[in-house]
C-alpha atoms as a PDB file:
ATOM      1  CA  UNK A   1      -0.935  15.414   8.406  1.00  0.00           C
ATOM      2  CA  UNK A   2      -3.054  13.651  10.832  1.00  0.00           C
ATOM      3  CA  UNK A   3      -2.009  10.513  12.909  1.00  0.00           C
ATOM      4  CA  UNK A   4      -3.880   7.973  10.359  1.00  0.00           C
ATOM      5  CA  UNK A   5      -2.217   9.731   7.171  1.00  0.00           C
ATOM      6  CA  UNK A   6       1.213   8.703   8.885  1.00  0.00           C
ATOM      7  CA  UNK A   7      -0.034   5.247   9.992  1.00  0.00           C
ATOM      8  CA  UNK A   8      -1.285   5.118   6.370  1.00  0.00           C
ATOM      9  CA  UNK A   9       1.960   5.830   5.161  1.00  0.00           C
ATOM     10  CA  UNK A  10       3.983   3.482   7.461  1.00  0.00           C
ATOM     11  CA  UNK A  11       1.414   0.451   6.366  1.00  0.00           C
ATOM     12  CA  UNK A  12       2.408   1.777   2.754  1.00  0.00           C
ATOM     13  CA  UNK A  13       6.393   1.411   3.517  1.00  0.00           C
ATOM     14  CA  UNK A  14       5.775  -1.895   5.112  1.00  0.00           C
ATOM     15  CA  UNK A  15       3.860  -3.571   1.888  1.00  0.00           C
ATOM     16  CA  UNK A  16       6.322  -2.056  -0.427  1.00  0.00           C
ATOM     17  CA  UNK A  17       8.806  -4.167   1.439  1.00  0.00           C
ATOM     18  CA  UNK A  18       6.358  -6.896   1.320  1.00  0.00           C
ATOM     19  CA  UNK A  19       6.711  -7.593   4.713  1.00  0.00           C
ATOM     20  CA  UNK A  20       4.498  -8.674   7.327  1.00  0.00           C
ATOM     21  CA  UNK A  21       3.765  -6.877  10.336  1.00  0.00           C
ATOM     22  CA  UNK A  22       6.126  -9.260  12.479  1.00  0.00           C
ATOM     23  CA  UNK A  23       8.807  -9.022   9.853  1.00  0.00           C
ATOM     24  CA  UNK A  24       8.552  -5.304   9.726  1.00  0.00           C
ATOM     25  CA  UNK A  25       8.273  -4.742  13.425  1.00  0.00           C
ATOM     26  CA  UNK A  26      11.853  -6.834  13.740  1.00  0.00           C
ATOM     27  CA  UNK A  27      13.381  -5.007  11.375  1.00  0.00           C
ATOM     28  CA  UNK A  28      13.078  -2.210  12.843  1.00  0.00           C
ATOM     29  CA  UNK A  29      13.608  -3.460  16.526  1.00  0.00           C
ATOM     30  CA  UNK A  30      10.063  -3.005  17.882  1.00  0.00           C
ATOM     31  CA  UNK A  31       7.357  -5.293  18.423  1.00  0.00           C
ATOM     32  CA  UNK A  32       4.119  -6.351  16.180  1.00  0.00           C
ATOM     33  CA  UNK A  33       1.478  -5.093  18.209  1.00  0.00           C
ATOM     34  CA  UNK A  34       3.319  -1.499  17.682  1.00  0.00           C
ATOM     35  CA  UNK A  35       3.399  -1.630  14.448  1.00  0.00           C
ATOM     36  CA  UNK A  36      -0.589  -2.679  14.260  1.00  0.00           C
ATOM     37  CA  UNK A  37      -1.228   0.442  16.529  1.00  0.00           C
ATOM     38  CA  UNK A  38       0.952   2.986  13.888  1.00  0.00           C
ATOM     39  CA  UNK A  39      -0.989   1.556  11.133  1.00  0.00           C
ATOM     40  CA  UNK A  40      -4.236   2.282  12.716  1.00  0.00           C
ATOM     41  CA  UNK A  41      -3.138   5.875  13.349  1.00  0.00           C
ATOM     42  CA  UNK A  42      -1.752   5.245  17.059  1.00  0.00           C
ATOM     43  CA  UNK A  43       1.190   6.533  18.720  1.00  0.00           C
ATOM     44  CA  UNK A  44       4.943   5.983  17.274  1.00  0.00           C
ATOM     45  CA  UNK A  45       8.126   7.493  18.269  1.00  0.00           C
ATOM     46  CA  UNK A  46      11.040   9.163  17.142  1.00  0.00           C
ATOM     47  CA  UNK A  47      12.791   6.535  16.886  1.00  0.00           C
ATOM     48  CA  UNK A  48      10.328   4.571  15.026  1.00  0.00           C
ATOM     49  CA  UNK A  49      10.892   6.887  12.135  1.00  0.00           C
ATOM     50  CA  UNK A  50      14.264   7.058  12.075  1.00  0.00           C
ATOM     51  CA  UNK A  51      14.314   2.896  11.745  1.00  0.00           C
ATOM     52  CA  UNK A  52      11.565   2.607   9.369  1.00  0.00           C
ATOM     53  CA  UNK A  53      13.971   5.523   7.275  1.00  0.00           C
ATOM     54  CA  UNK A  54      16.895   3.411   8.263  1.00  0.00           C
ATOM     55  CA  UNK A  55      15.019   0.016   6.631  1.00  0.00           C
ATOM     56  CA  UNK A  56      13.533   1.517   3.353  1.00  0.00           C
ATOM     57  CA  UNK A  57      17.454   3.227   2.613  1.00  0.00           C
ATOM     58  CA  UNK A  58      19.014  -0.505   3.586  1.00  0.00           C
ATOM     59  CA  UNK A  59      16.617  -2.274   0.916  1.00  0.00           C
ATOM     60  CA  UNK A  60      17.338   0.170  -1.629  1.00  0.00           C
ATOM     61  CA  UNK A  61      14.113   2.720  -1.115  1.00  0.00           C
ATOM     62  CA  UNK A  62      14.862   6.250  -0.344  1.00  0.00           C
ATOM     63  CA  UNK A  63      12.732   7.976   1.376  1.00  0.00           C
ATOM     64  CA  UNK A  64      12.039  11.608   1.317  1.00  0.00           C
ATOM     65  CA  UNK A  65       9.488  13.613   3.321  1.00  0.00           C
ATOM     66  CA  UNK A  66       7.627  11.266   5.314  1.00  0.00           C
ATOM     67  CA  UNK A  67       5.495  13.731   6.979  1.00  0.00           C
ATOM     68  CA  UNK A  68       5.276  16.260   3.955  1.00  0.00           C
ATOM     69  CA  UNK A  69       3.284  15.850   0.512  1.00  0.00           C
ATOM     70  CA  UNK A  70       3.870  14.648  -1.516  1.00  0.00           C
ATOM     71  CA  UNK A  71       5.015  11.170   0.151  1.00  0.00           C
ATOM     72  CA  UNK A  72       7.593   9.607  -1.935  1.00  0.00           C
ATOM     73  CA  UNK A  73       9.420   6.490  -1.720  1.00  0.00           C
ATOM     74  CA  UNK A  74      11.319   5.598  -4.893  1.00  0.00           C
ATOM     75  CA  UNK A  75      13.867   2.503  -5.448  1.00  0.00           C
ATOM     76  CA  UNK A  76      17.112   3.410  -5.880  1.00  0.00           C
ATOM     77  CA  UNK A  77      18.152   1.762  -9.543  1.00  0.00           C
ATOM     78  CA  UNK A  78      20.869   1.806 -11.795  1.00  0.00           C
ATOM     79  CA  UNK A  79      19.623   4.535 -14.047  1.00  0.00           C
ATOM     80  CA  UNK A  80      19.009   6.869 -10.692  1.00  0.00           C
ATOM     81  CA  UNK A  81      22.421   5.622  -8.742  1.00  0.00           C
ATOM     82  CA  UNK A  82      24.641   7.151 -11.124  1.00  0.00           C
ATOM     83  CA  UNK A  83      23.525  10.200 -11.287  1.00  0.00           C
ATOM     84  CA  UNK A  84      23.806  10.082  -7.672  1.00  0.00           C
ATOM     85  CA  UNK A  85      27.398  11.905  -7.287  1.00  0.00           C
ATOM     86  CA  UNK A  86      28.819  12.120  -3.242  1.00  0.00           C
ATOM     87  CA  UNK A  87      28.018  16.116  -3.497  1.00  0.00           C
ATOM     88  CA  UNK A  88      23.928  14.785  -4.326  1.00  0.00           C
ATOM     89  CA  UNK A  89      24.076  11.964  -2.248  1.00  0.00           C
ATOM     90  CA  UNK A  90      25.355  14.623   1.055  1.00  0.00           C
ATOM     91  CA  UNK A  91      22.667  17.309  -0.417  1.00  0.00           C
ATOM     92  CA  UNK A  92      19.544  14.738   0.116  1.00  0.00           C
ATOM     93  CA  UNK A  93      20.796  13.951   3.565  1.00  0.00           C
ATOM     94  CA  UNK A  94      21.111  17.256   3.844  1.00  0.00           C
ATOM     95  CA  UNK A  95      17.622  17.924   2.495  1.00  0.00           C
ATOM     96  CA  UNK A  96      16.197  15.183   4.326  1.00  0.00           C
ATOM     97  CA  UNK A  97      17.802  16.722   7.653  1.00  0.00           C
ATOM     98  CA  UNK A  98      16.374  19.652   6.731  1.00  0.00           C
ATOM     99  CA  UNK A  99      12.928  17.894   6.254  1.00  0.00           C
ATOM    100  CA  UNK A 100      13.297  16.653   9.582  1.00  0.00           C
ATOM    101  CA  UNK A 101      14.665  19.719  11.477  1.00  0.00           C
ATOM    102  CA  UNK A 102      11.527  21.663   9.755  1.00  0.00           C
ATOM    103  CA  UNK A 103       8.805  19.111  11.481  1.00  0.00           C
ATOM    104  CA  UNK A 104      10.041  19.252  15.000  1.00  0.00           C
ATOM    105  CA  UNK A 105       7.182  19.962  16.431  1.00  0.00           C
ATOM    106  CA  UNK A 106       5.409  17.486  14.232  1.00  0.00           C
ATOM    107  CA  UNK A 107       7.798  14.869  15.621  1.00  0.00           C
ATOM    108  CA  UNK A 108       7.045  15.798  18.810  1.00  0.00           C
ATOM    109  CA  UNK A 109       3.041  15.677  18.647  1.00  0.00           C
ATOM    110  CA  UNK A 110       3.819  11.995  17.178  1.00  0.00           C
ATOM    111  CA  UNK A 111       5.525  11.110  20.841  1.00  0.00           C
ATOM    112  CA  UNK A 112       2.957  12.973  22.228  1.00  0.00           C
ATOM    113  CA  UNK A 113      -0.081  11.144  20.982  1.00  0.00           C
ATOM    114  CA  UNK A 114       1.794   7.901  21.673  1.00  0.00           C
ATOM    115  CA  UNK A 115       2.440   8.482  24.694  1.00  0.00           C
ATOM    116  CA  UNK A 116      -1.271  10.051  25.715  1.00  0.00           C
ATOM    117  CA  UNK A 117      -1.941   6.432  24.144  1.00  0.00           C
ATOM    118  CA  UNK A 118      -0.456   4.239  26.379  1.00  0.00           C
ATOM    119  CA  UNK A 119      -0.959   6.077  29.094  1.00  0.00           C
ATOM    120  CA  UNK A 120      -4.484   5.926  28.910  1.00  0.00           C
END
C-alpha cells in the first residue's frame, strides 16, 4: 500500500464518522492541516494510527487491517455484539496486534515519509 491508499483510507474513516477535518483532527489530538496532508497521501505517525483506531472503536466502528486488503471498517451492532464473547473480543485484539506487529516496517516507512516531509 502506497502513501495515498492510506491517506485514502484515513479520508474514508473520517467521512464515515461524518466529521470534518477540524473535528477529526481534535479527536484524535492533532491538528487540521495534518489531517489535510494524510489525506493527500503525506506523512502520519504512529501515533496517528493508533488514535484514528482508538476513535473508530470509541464510536462503535472496529477496525481491522488498516494497512492490509481488504480494508474493513464495520459498526459494531446488536446482532454482531453478542456474538462477541470476552475469548473473541481478546482474539481480535489479539489479531489486530498481530496485524500490527506484522507491518512494522510498514509503520515505520509511514514515520519515515512524514518525517522526509516536513523536513523538506
Amino acid at each position: 500500500m502506497d502513501m495515498v491508499e492510506y491517506g485514502r483510507r484515513v479520508q474514508l474513516a473520517r467521512e464515515l464518522l461524518k466529521m470534518t477535518q477540524k473535528e477529526f483532527a481534535e479527536a484524535i489530538n492533532t491538528r487540521q492541516t495534518l489531517i489535510s496532508r494524510l489525506e493527500k497521501g503525506f506523512g502520519g505517525t504512529c501515533q496517528n494510527i493508533f488514535n484514528i483506531l482508538s476513535l473508530l472503536n470509541s464510536k462503535g466502528y472496529i477496525g481491522k487491517n488498516i494497512f492490509n486488503e481488504p480494508f474493513k471498517v464495520e459498526m459494531l451492532t446488536k446482532k454482531n455484539a453478542g456474538t462477541l464473547s470476552f475469548k473473541k473480543a481478546l482474539k481480535s485484539v489479539a489479531e489486530i496486534k498481530e496485524s500490527l506487529h506484522e507491518n512494522y516496517e510498514k509503520l515505520v516507512l509511514v514515520h519515515n515519509l512524514f518525517e522526509e516531509q516536513v523536513s523538506s
